[in-house]
C-alpha atoms as a PDB file:
ATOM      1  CA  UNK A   1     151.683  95.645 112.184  1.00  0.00           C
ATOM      2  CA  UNK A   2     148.275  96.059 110.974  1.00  0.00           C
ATOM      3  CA  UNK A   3     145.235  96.527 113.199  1.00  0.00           C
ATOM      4  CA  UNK A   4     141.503  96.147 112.070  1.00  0.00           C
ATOM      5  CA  UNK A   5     138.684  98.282 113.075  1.00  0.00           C
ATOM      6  CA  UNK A   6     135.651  96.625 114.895  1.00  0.00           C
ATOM      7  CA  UNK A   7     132.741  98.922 115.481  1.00  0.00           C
ATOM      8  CA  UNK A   8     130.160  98.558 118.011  1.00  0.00           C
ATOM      9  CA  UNK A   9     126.801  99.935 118.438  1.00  0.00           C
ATOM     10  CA  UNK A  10     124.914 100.402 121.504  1.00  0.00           C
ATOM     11  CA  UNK A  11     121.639 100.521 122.206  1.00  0.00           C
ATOM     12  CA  UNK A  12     122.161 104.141 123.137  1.00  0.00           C
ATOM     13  CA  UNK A  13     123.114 104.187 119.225  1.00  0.00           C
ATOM     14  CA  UNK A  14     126.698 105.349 119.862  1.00  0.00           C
ATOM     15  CA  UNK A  15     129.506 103.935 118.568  1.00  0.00           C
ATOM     16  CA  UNK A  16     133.261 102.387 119.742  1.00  0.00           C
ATOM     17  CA  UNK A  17     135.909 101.355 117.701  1.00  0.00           C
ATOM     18  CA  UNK A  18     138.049  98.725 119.089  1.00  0.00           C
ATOM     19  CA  UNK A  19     141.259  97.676 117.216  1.00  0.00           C
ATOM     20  CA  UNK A  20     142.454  94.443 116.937  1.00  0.00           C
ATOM     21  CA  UNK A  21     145.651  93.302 116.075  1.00  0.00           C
ATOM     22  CA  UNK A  22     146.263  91.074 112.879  1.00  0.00           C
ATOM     23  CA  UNK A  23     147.204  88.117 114.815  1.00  0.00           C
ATOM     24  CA  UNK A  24     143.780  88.269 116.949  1.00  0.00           C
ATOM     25  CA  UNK A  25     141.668  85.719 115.563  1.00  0.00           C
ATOM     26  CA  UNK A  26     138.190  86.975 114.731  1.00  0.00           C
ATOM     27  CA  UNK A  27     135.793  84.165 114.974  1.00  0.00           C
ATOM     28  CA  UNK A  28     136.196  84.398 118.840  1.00  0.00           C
ATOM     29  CA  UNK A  29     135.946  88.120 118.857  1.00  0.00           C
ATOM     30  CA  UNK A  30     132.845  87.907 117.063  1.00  0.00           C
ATOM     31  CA  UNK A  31     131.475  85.301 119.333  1.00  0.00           C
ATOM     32  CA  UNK A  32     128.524  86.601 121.621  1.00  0.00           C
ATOM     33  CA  UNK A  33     128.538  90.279 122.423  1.00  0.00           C
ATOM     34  CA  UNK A  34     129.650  92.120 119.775  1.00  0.00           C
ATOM     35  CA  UNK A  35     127.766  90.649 116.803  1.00  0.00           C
ATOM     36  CA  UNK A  36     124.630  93.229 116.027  1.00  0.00           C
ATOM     37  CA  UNK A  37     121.608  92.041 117.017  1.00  0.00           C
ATOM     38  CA  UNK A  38     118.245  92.686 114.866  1.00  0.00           C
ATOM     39  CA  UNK A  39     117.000  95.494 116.335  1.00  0.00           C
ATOM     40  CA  UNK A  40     120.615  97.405 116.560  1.00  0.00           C
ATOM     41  CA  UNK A  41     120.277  96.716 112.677  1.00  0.00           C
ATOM     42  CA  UNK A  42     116.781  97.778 112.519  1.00  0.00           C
ATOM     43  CA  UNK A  43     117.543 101.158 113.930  1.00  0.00           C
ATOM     44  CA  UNK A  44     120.650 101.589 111.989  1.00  0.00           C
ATOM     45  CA  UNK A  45     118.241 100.512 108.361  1.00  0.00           C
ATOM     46  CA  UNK A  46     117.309 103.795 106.285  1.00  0.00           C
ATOM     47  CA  UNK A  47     114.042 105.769 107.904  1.00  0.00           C
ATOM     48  CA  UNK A  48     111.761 104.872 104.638  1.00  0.00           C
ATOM     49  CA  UNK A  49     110.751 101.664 103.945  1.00  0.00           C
ATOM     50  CA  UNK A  50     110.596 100.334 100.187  1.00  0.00           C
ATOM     51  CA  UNK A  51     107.415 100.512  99.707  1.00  0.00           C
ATOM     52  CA  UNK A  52     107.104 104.463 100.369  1.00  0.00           C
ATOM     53  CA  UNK A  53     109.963 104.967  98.244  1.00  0.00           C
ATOM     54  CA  UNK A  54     108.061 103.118  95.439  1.00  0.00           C
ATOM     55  CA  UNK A  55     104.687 104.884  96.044  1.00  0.00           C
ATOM     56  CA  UNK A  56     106.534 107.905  95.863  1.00  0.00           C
ATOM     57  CA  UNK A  57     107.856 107.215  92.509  1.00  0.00           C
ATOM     58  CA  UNK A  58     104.690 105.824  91.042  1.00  0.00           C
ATOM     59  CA  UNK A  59     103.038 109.072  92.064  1.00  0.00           C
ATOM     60  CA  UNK A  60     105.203 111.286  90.180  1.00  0.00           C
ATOM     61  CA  UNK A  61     105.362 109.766  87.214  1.00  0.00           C
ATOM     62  CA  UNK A  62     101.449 108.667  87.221  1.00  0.00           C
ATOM     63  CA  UNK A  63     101.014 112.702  88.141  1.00  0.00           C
ATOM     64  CA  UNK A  64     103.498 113.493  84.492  1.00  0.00           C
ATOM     65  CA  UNK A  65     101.690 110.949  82.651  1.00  0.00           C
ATOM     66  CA  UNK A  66      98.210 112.042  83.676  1.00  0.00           C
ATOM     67  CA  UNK A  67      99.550 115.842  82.730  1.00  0.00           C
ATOM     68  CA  UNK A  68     101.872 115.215  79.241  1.00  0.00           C
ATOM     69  CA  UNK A  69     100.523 111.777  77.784  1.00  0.00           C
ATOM     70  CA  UNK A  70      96.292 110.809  78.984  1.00  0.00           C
ATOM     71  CA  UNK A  71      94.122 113.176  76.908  1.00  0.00           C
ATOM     72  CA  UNK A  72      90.765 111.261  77.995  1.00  0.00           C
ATOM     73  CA  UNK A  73      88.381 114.263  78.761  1.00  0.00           C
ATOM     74  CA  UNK A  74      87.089 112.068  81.896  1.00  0.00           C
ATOM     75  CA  UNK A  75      90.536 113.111  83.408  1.00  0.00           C
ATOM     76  CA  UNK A  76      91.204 116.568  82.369  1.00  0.00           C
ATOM     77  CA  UNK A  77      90.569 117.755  85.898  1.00  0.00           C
ATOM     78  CA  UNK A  78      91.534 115.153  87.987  1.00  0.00           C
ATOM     79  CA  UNK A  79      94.881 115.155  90.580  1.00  0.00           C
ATOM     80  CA  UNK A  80      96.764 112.400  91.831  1.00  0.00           C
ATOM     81  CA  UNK A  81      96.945 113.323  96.227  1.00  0.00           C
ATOM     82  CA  UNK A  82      98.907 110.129  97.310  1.00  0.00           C
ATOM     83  CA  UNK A  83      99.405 106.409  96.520  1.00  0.00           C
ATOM     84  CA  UNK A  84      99.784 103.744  99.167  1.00  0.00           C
ATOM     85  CA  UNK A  85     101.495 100.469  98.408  1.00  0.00           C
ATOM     86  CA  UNK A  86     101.204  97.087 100.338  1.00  0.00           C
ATOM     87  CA  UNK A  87     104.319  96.034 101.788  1.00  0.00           C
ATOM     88  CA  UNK A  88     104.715  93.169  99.426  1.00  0.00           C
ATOM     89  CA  UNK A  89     104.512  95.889  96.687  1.00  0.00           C
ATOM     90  CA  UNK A  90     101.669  94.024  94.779  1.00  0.00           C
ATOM     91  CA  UNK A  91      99.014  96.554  94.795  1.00  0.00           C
ATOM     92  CA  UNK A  92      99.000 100.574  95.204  1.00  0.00           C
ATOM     93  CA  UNK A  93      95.811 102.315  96.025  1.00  0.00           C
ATOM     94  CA  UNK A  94      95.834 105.641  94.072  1.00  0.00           C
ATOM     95  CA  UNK A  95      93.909 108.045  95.107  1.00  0.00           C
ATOM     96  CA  UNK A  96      92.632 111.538  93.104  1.00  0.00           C
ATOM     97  CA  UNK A  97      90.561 114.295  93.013  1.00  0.00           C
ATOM     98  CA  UNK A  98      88.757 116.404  90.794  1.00  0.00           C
ATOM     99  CA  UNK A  99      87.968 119.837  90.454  1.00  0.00           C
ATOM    100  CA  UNK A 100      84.808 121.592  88.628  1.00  0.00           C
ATOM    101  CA  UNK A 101      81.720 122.889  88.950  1.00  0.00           C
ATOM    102  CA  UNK A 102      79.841 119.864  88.069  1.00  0.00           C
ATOM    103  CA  UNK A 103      77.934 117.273  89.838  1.00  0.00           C
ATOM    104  CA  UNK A 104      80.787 115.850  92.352  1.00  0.00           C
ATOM    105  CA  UNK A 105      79.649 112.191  92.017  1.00  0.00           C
ATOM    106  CA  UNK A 106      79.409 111.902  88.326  1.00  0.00           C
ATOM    107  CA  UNK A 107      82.175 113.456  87.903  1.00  0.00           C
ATOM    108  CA  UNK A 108      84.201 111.142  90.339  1.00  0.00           C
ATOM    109  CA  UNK A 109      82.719 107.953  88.560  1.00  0.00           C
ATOM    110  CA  UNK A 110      83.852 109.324  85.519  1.00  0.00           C
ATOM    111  CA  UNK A 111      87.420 109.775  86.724  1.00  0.00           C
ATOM    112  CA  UNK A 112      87.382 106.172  87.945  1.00  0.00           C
ATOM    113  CA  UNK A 113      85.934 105.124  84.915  1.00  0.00           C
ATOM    114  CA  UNK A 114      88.792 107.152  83.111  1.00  0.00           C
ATOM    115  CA  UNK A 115      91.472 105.727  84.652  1.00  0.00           C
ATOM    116  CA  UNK A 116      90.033 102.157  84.287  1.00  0.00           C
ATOM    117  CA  UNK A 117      89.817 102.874  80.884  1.00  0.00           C
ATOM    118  CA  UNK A 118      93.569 103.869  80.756  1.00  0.00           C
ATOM    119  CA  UNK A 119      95.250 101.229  83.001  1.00  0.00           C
ATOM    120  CA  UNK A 120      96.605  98.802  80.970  1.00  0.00           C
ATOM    121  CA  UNK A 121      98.520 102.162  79.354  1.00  0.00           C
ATOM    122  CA  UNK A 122      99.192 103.830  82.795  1.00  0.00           C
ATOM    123  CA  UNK A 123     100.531  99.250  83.642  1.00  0.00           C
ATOM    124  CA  UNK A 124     102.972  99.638  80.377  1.00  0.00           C
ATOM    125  CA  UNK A 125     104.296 102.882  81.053  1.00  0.00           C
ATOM    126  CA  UNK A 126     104.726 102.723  84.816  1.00  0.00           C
ATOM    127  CA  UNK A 127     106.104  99.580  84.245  1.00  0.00           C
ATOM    128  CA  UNK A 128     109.013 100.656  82.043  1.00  0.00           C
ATOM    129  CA  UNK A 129     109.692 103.605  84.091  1.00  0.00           C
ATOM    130  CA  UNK A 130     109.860 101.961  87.446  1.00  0.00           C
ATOM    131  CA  UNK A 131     111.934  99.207  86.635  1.00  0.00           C
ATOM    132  CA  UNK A 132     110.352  96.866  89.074  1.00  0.00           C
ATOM    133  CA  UNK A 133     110.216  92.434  88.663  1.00  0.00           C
ATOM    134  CA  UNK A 134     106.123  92.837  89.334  1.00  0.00           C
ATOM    135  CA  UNK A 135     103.989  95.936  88.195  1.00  0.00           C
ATOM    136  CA  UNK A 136     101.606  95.969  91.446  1.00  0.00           C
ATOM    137  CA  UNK A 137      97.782  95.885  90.089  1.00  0.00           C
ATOM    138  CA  UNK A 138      96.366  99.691  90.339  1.00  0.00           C
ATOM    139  CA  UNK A 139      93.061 100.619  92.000  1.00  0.00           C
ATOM    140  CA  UNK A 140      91.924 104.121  91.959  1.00  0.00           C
ATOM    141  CA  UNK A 141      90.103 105.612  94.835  1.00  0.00           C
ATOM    142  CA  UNK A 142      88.211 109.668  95.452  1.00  0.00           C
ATOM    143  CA  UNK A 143      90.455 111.292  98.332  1.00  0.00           C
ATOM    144  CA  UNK A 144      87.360 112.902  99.949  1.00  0.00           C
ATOM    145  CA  UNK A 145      89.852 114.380 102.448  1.00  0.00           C
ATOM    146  CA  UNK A 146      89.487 117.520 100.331  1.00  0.00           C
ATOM    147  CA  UNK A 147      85.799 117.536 100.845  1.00  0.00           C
ATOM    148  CA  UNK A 148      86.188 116.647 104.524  1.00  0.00           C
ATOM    149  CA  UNK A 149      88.558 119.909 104.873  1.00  0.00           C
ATOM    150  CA  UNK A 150      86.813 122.050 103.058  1.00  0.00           C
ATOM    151  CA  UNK A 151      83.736 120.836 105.056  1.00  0.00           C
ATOM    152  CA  UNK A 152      85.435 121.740 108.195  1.00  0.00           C
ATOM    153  CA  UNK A 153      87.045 125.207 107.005  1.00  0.00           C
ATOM    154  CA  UNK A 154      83.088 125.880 105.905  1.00  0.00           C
ATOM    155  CA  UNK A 155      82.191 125.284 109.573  1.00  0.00           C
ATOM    156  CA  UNK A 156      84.596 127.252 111.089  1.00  0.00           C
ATOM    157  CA  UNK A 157      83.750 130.183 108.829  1.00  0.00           C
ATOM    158  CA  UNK A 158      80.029 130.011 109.879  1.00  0.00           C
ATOM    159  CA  UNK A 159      80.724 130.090 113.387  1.00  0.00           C
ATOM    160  CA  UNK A 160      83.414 133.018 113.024  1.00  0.00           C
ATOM    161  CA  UNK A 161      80.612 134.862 111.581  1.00  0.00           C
ATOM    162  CA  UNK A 162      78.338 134.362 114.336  1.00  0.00           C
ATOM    163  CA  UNK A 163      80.976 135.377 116.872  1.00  0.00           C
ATOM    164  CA  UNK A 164      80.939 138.530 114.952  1.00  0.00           C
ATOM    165  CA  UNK A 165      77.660 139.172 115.144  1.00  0.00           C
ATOM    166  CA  UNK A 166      77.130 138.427 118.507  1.00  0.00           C
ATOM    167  CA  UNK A 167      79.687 141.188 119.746  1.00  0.00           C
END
């Protein structure tokens, strides 16, 4: 005689296996308790949602297409830092920054005027790569988390160097 497996999870998300013989009819063993409710199968889901798996992948190859295939001098120094995509995965917010010696806003507006220039290219190519039923509409953004940093680390340096001299 046969037996089939019926696994349980808890909300202590353990599991029990309870066998059931092949004569046992299933509908009623199913009734009530042991059918998983929609948290159980929340918890039990993978830990990244779609959209972070499809940010991810639009960031690496928008990072290999910036670096092999866009030769628009606008983006020579520019660096894709993350992409964030809306749930519904129709549009990502890309965000960059550049690095140079030159005036940091104009050469941010450039950038975004770069990649504006390029997106119906960056659409195309994204678009065969990914593999996705809707190409989510692009907007570029500055990451001034850099600055912010950099700001901070400046900060910390200056009072470091007063504690010095003070002693």
């Amino acid at each position: 005689m046969t037996s089939r497996a019926i696994y349980k999870v808890s909300k202590k998300r353990t599991c029990s296996v309870t066998l059931l013989p092949e004569n046992n009819s299933f509908s009623r063993f199913f009734s009530g308790r042991y059918q998983t409710r929609p948290q159980e199968r929340r918890k039990l889901m993978k830990p990244f949602k779609r959209a972070d798996r499809v940010a991810g992948q639009i960031q690496k190859v928008l990072s290999e297409l910036l670096h092999r295939d866009i030769k628009d001098p606008r983006l020579n120094m520019a660096t894709i830092t993350g992409v964030k995509i809306t749930k519904d995965l129709k549009i990502a917010y890309v965000y960059f920054t550049t690095s140079g010696s030159s005036d940091k806003n104009k050469r941010n507006q450039d950038a975004i005027e770069g990649f504006n220039s390029a997106l119906g290219y960056i659409k195309r190519t994204l678009g065969g790569q990914l593999g996705l039923r809707y190409m989510p509409n692009i907007k570029f953004f500055y990451d001034e988390s850099f600055d912010y940093g950099s700001k901070i680390d400046s900060l910390l340096k200056t009072i470091e160097t007063k504690d010095e001299k003070g002693n």
